[in-house]
Protein backbone atom coordinates (compact mmCIF):
# COMPACT_ATOMS: atom_id res chain seq x y z
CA UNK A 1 0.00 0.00 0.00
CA UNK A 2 1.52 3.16 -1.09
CA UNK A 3 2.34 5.58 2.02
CA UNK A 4 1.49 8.94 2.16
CA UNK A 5 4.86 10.10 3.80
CA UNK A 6 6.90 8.68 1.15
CA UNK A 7 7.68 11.47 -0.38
CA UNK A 8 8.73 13.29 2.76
CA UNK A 9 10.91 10.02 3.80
CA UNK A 10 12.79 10.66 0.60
CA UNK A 11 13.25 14.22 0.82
CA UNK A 12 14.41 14.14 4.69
CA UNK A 13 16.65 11.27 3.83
CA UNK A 14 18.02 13.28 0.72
CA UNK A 15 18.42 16.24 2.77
CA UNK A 16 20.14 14.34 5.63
CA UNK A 17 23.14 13.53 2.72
CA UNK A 18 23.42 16.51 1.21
CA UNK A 19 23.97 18.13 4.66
CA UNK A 20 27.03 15.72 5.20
CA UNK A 21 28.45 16.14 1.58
CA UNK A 22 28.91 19.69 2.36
CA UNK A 23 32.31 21.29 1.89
CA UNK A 24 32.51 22.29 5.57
CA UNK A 25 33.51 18.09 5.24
CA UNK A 26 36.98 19.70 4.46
CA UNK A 27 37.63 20.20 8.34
CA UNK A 28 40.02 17.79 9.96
CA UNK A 29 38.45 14.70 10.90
CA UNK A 30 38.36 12.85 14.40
CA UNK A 31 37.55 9.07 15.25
CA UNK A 32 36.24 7.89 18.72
CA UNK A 33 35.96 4.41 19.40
CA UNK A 34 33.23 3.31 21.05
CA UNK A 35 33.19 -0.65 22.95
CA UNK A 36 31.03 -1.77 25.89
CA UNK A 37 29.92 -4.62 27.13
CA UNK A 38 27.10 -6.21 29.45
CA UNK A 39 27.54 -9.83 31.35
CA UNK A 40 23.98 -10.55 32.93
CA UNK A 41 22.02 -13.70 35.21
CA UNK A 42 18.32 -13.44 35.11
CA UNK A 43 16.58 -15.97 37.16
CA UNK A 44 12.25 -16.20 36.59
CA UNK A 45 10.08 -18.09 38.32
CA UNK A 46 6.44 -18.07 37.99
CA UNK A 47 3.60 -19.79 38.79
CA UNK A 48 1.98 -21.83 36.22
CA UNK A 49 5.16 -23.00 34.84
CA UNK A 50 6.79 -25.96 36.08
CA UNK A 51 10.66 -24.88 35.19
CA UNK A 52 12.40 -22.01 36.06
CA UNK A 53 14.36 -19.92 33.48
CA UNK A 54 17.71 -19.11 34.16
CA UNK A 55 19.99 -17.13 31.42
CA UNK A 56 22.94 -15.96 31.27
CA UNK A 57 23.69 -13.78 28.32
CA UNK A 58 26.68 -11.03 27.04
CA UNK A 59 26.26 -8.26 24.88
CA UNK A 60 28.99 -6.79 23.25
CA UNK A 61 28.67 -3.17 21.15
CA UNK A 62 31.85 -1.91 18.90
CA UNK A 63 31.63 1.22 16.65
CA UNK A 64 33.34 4.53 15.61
CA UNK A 65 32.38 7.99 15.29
CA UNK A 66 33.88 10.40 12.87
CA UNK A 67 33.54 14.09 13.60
CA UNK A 68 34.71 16.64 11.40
CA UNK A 69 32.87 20.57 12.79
CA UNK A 70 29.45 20.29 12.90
CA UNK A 71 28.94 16.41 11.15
CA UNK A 72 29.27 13.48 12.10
CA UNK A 73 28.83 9.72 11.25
CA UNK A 74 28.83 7.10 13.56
CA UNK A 75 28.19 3.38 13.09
CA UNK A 76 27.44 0.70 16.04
CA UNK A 77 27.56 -2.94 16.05
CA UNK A 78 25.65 -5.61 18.56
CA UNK A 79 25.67 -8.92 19.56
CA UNK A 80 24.40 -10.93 22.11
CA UNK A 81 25.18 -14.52 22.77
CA UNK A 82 23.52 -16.55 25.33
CA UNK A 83 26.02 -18.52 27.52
CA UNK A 84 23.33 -20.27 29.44
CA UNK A 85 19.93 -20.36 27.67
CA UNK A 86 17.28 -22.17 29.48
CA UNK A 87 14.54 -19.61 28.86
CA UNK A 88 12.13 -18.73 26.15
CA UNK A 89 13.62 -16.25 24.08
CA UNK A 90 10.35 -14.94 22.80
CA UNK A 91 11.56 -16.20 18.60
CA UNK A 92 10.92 -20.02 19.48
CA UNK A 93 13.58 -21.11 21.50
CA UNK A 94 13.41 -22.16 25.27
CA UNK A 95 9.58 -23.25 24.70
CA UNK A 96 8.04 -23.97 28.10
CA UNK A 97 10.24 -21.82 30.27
CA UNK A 98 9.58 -18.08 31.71
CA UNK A 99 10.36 -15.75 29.43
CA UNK A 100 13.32 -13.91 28.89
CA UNK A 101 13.17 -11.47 26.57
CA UNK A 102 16.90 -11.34 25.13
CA UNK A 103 17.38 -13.39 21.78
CA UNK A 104 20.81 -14.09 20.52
CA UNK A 105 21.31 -12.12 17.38
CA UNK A 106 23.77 -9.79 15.93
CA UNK A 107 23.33 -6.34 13.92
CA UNK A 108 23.93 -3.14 13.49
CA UNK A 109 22.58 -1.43 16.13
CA UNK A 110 23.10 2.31 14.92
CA UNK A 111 23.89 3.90 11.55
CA UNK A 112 23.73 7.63 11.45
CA UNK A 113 24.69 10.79 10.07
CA UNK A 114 24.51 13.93 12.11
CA UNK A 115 24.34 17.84 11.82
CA UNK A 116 25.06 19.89 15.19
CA UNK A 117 25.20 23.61 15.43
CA UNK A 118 23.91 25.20 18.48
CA UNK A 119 20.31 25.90 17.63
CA UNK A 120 19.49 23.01 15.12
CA UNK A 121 20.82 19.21 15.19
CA UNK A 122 20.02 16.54 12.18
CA UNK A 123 20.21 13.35 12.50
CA UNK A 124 19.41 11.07 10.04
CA UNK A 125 19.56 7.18 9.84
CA UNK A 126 19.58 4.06 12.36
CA UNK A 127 19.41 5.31 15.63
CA UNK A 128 18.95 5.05 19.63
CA UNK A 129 15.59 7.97 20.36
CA UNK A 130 14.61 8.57 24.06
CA UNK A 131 12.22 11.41 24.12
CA UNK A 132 10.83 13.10 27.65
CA UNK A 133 10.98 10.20 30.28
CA UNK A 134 10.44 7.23 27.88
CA UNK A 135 6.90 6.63 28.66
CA UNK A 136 6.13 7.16 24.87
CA UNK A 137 9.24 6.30 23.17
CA UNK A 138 12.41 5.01 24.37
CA UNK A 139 15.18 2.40 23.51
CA UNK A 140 14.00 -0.12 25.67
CA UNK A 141 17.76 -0.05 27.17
CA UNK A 142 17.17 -2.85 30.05
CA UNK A 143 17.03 -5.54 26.69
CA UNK A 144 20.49 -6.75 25.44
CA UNK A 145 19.11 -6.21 22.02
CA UNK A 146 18.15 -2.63 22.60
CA UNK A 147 15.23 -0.75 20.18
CA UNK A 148 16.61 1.40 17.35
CA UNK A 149 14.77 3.78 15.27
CA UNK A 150 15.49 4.00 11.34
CA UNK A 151 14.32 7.77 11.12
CA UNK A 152 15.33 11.14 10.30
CA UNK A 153 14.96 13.62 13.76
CA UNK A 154 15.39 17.30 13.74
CA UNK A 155 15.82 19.18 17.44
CA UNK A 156 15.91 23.10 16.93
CA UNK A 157 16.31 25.76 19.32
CA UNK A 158 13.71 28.22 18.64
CA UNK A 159 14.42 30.95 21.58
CA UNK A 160 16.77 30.51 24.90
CA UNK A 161 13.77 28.78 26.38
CA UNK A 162 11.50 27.23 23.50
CA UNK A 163 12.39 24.23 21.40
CA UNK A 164 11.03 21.85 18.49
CA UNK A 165 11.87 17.96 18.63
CA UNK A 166 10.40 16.45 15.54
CA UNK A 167 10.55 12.39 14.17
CA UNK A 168 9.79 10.44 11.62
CA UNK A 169 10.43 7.12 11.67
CA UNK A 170 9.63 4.33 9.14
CA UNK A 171 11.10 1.29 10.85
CA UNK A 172 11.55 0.20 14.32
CA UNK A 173 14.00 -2.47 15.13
CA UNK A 174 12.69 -4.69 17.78
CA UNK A 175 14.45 -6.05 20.78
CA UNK A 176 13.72 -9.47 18.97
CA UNK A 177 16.61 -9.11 16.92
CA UNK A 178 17.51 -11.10 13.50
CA UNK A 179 15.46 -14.00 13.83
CA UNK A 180 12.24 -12.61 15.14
CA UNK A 181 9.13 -13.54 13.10
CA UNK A 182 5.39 -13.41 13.50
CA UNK A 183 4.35 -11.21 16.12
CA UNK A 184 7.80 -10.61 17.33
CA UNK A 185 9.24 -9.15 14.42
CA UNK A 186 12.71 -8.07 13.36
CA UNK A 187 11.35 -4.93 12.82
CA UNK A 188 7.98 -3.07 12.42
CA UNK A 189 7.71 -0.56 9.75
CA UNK A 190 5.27 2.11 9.30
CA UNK A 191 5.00 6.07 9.33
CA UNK A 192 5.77 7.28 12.77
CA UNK A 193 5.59 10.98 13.74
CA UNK A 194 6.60 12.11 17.08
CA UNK A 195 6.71 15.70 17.54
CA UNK A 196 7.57 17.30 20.98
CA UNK A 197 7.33 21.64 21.80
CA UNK A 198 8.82 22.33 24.94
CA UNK A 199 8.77 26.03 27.03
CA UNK A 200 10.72 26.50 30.16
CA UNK A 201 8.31 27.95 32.61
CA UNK A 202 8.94 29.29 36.60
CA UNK A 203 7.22 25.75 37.42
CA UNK A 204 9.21 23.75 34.99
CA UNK A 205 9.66 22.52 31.64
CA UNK A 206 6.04 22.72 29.73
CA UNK A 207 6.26 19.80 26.84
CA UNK A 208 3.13 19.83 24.63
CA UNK A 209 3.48 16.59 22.51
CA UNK A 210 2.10 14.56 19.71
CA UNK A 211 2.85 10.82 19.43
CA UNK A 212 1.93 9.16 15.95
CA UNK A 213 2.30 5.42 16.03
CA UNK A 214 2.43 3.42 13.32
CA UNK A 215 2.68 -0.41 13.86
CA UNK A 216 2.05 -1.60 10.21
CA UNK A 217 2.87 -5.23 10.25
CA UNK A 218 -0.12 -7.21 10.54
CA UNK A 219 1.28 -9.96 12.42
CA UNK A 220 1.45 -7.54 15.49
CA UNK A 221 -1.79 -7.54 17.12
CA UNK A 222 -3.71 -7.22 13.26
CA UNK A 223 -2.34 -3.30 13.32
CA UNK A 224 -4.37 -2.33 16.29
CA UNK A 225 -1.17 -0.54 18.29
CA UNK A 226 -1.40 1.94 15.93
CA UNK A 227 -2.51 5.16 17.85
CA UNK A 228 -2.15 8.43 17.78
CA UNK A 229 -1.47 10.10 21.35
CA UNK A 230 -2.02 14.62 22.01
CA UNK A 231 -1.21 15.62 25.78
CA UNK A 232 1.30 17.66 28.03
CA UNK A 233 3.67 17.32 30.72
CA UNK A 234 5.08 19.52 33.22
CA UNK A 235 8.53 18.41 35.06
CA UNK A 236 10.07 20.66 37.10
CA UNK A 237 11.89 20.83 40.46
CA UNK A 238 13.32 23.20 43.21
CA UNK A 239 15.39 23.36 45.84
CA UNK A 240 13.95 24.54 49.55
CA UNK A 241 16.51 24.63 51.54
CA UNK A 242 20.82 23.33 51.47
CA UNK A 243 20.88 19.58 50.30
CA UNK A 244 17.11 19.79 49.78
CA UNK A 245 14.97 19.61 46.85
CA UNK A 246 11.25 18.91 45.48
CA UNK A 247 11.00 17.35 41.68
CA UNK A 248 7.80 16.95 40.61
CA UNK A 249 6.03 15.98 37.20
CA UNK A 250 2.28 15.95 35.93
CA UNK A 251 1.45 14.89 32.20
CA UNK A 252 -1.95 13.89 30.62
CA UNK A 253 -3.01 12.71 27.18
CA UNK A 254 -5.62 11.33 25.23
CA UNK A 255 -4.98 8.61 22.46
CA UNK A 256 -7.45 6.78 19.85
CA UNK A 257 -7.06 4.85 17.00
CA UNK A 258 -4.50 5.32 14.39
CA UNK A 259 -3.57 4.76 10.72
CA UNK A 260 -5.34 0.49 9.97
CA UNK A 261 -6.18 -0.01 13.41
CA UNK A 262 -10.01 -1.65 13.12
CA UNK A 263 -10.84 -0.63 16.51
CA UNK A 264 -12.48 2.54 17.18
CA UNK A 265 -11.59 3.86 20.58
CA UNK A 266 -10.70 6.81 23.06
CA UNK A 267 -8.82 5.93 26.55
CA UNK A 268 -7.20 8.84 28.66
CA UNK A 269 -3.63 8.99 30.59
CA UNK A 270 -2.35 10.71 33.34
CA UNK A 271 0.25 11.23 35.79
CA UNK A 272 0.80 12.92 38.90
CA UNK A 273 4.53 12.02 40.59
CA UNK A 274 6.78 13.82 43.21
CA UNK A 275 9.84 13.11 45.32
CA UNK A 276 12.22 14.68 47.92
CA UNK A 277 15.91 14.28 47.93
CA UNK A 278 17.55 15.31 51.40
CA UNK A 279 20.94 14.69 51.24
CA UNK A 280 21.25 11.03 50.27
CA UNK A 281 18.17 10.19 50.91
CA UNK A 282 15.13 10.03 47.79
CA UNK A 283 11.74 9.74 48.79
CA UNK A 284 8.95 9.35 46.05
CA UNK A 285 5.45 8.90 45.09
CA UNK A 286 2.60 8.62 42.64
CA UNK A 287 -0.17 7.87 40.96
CA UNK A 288 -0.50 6.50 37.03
CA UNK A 289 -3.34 5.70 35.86
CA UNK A 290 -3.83 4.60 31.48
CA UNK A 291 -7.72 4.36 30.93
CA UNK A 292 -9.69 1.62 29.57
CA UNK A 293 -11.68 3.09 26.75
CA UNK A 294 -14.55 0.91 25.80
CA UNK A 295 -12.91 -2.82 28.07
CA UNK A 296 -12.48 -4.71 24.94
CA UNK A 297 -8.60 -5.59 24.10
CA UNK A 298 -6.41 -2.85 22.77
CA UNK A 299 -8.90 -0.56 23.20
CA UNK A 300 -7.32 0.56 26.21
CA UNK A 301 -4.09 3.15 26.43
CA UNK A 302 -1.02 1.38 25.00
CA UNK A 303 2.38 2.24 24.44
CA UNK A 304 4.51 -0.23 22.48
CA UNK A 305 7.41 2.17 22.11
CA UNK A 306 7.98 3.18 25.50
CA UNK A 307 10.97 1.85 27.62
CA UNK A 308 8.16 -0.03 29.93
CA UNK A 309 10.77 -1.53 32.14
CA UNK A 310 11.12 1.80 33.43
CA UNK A 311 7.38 2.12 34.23
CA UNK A 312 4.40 -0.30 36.13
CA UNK A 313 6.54 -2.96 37.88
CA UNK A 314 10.30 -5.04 36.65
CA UNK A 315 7.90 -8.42 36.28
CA UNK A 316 6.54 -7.23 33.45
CA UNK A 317 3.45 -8.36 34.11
CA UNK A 318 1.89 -5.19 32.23
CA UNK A 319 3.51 -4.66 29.50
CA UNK A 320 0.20 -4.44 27.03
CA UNK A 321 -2.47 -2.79 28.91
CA UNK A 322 -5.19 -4.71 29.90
CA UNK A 323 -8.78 -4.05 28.42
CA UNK A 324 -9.98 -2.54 31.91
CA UNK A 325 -6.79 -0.22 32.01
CA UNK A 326 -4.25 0.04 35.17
CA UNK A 327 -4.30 1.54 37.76
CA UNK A 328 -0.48 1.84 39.59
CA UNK A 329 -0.31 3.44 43.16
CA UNK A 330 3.65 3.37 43.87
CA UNK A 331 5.91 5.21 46.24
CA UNK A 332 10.30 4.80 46.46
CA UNK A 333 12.56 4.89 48.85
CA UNK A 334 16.39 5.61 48.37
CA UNK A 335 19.71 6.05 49.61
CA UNK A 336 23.04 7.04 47.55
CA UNK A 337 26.94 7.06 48.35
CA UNK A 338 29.11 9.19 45.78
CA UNK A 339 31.69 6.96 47.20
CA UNK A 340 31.57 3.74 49.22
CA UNK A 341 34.92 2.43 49.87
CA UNK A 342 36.35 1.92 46.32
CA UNK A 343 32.85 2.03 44.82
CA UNK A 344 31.49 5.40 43.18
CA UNK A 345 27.66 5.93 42.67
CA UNK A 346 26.86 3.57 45.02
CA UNK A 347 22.97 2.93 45.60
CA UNK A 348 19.94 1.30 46.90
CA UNK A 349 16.51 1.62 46.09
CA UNK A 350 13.24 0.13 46.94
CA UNK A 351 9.67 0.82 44.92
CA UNK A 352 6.14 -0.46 45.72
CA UNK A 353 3.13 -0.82 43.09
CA UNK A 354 -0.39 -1.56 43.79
CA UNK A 355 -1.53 -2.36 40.69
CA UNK A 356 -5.84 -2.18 40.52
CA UNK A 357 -7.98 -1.63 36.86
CA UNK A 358 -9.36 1.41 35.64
CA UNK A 359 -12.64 0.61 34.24
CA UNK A 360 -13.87 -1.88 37.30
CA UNK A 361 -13.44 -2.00 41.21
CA UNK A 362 -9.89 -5.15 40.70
CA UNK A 363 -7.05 -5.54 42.13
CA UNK A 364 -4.71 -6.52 39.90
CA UNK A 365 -2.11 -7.64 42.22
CA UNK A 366 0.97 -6.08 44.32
CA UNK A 367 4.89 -5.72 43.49
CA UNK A 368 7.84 -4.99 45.49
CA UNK A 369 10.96 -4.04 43.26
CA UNK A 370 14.47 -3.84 44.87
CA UNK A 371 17.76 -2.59 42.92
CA UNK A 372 21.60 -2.20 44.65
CA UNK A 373 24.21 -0.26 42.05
CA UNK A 374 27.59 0.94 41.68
CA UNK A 375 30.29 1.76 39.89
CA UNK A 376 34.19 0.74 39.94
CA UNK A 377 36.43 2.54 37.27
CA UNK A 378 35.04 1.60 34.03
CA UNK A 379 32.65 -1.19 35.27
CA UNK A 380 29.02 -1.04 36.47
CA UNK A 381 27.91 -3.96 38.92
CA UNK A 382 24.04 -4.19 40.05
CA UNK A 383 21.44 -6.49 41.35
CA UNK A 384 17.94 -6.84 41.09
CA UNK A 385 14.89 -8.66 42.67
CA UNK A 386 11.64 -7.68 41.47
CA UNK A 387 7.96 -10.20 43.17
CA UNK A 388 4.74 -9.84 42.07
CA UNK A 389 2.19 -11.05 43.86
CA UNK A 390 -0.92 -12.01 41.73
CA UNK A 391 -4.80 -11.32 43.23
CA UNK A 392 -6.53 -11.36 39.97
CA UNK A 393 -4.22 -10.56 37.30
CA UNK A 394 -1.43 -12.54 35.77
CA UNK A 395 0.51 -15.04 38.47
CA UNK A 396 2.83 -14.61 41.21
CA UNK A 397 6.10 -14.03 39.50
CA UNK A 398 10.02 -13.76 40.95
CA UNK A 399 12.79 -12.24 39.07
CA UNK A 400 16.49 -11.70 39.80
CA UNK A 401 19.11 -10.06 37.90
CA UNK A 402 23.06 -9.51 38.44
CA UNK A 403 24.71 -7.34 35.75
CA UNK A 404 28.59 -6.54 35.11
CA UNK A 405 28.88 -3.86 32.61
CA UNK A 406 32.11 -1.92 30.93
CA UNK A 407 32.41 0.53 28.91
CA UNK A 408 35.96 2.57 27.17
């Protein structure tokens, strides 16, 4: 089916090389490795199914940027090879244990040219896009085979305190990797717009935001995650006295049906979130709530491109929104170091969910997430324990996770 934004894909992409052909090309030009790496055990069990998974997994990213004045190109390699697989990998392999959702593959994670001046930056090609907080669109970073975007994405500085972020992407590469197929794809193409205003304000930064999502693969739920999502959010925060500060954030948005999606819906979103640091301590709290619309599946707020690790529980237990919506009630609890012996960044944290639907009086069930981190000259070491304990949603469900990472 022809697309409508074909033409503007080709004239962004064309755009996107001419701007790196340009004589200013003549500059002297500098190359910056780039090499990291990521050892991790994660250890499900849930109820239901007899075995437990238990996978061990590395993955490895090599690539160089070349900068010469304002452009650049950069290109990024992954792989990830499982060195203890007894888990489903989500593309047909570990059938009948918990799921872990980290595939062996390899690929090229990014691909990109960039412009950078100080009021406008292009970038063009296969790359990583985080934009606010994630809840919309993210990399999905906690997956070995992280989400890339092949898109062309324009940030301009309009005024000291107003500025443009504008997308379009027509392919998503899925944490599936090379051999995903069917409903896990490789990739998901389609003609996604995400387009982002923000104003600094005495209360904050005011981002008024459109979020056009285009999942045009019919193999992924027959096309109906294709939405298109209009709200704002408000993040700000303040210090009130030495060592003490209030952060604070509010957003709400509305979202129906997109693009092929069949159904024909409207479900709401909101968020209302604030925390106090004093001195190492970080104490938080709030309340998310993504509406049901009409109670019939995917009719309710969804957002496949977010980084959902990040947001509603580590169990993943609600990763597609259920037809009555979610309700999540959490609060945090923190402590940091900036040095513990010979650790820097040293921390501990501790979140609670309630978890209840949106359209009926149910409690979905309860979680207790629990993360220790730190850092040690170029490595990262961290452990994880996330439970979920099921009253009538999903089952009970225990994770842990212990991650070395390194990066140059």
């Amino acid at each position: 089916m022809p697309s409508c934004f074909t033409p503007i894909r080709r004239l962004a992409a064309v755009s996107v090389l001419a701007l790196t052909a340009s004589p200013a090309l003549a500059d002297p030009i500098t190359l910056t490795p780039m090499q990291e790496a990521r050892l991790r055990y994660e250890h499900v069990e849930q109820d239901g199914i007899a075995r437990s998974a238990d996978a061990v997994t590395i993955r490895v990213r090599s690539g160089v940027t070349a900068t010469s004045g304002r452009f650049s190109a950069m290109i990024e390699a992954q792989g990830n090879l499982a060195l203890l697989d007894h888990y489903d990998d989500t593309v047909g392999n570990g059938v009948g244990y918990p799921t872990v959702g980290d595939p062996q593959n390899i690929a090229i994670y990014r691909a990109q040219l960039q412009y950078k001046s100080r009021a406008v930056t292009l970038i063009g090609g296969r790359q990583r896009i985080g934009l606010e907080d994630d809840r919309f669109v993210g990399s999905a970073a906690i997956r070995q085979n992280s989400r890339s975007f092949d898109a062309v994405r324009g940030q301009l500085a309009l005024t000291p305190h107003l500025r443009a972020d504008v997308t379009y992407a027509w392919s998503v590469r899925t944490p599936s990797g090379i051999n995903g197929t069917g409903a896990k794809p490789t990739a998901i193409g389609g003609d996604n717009v995400f387009a982002l205003l923000a104003q600094d304000t005495p209360l904050g930064t005011l981002t008024g935001f459109a979020y056009l999502v285009d999942q045009d693969e019919p193999a992924v739920q027959g096309y109906r995650l294709s939405s298109q999502s209009y709200g704002a959010r408000l993040v700000g925060t303040r210090p009130l006295a030495p060592r003490l500060k209030a952060s604070w954030q509010l957003s709400y948005a509305t979202q129906s049906d997109y693009h092929r999606n069949p159904n024909d819906y409207r479900a709401d979103y909101y968020i209302v979130d604030g925390a106090i640091d004093w001195r190492a301590l970080h104490v938080g709290a709030g309340y998310e709530v993504l509406g049901s619309g009409n109670g019939t599946a995917l009719t309710s707020f969804q957002t496949p491109l977010a980084s959902i690790f990040k947001f509603q529980g580590w169990a993943d237990k609600l990763t597609t929104t259920p037809p009555n919506g979610v309700r999540d009630l959490y609060g945090s609890l923190g402590w940091s170091w900036p040095k513990l012996g010979a650790f820097k960044a040293a921390s501990i944290q501790a979140v609670y969910h309630r978890f209840d639907a949106e359209r009926i009086d149910s409690h979905y069930g309860n979680e207790v997430d629990l993360l220790a981190s730190a850092k040690l000259a170029r490595y990262g070491v961290s452990a994880r324990y996330a439970t979920y304990h099921a009253d009538r949603f999903a089952t009970d469900t225990r994770k842990i996770w212990l991650e070395l990472t390194w990066a140059l």
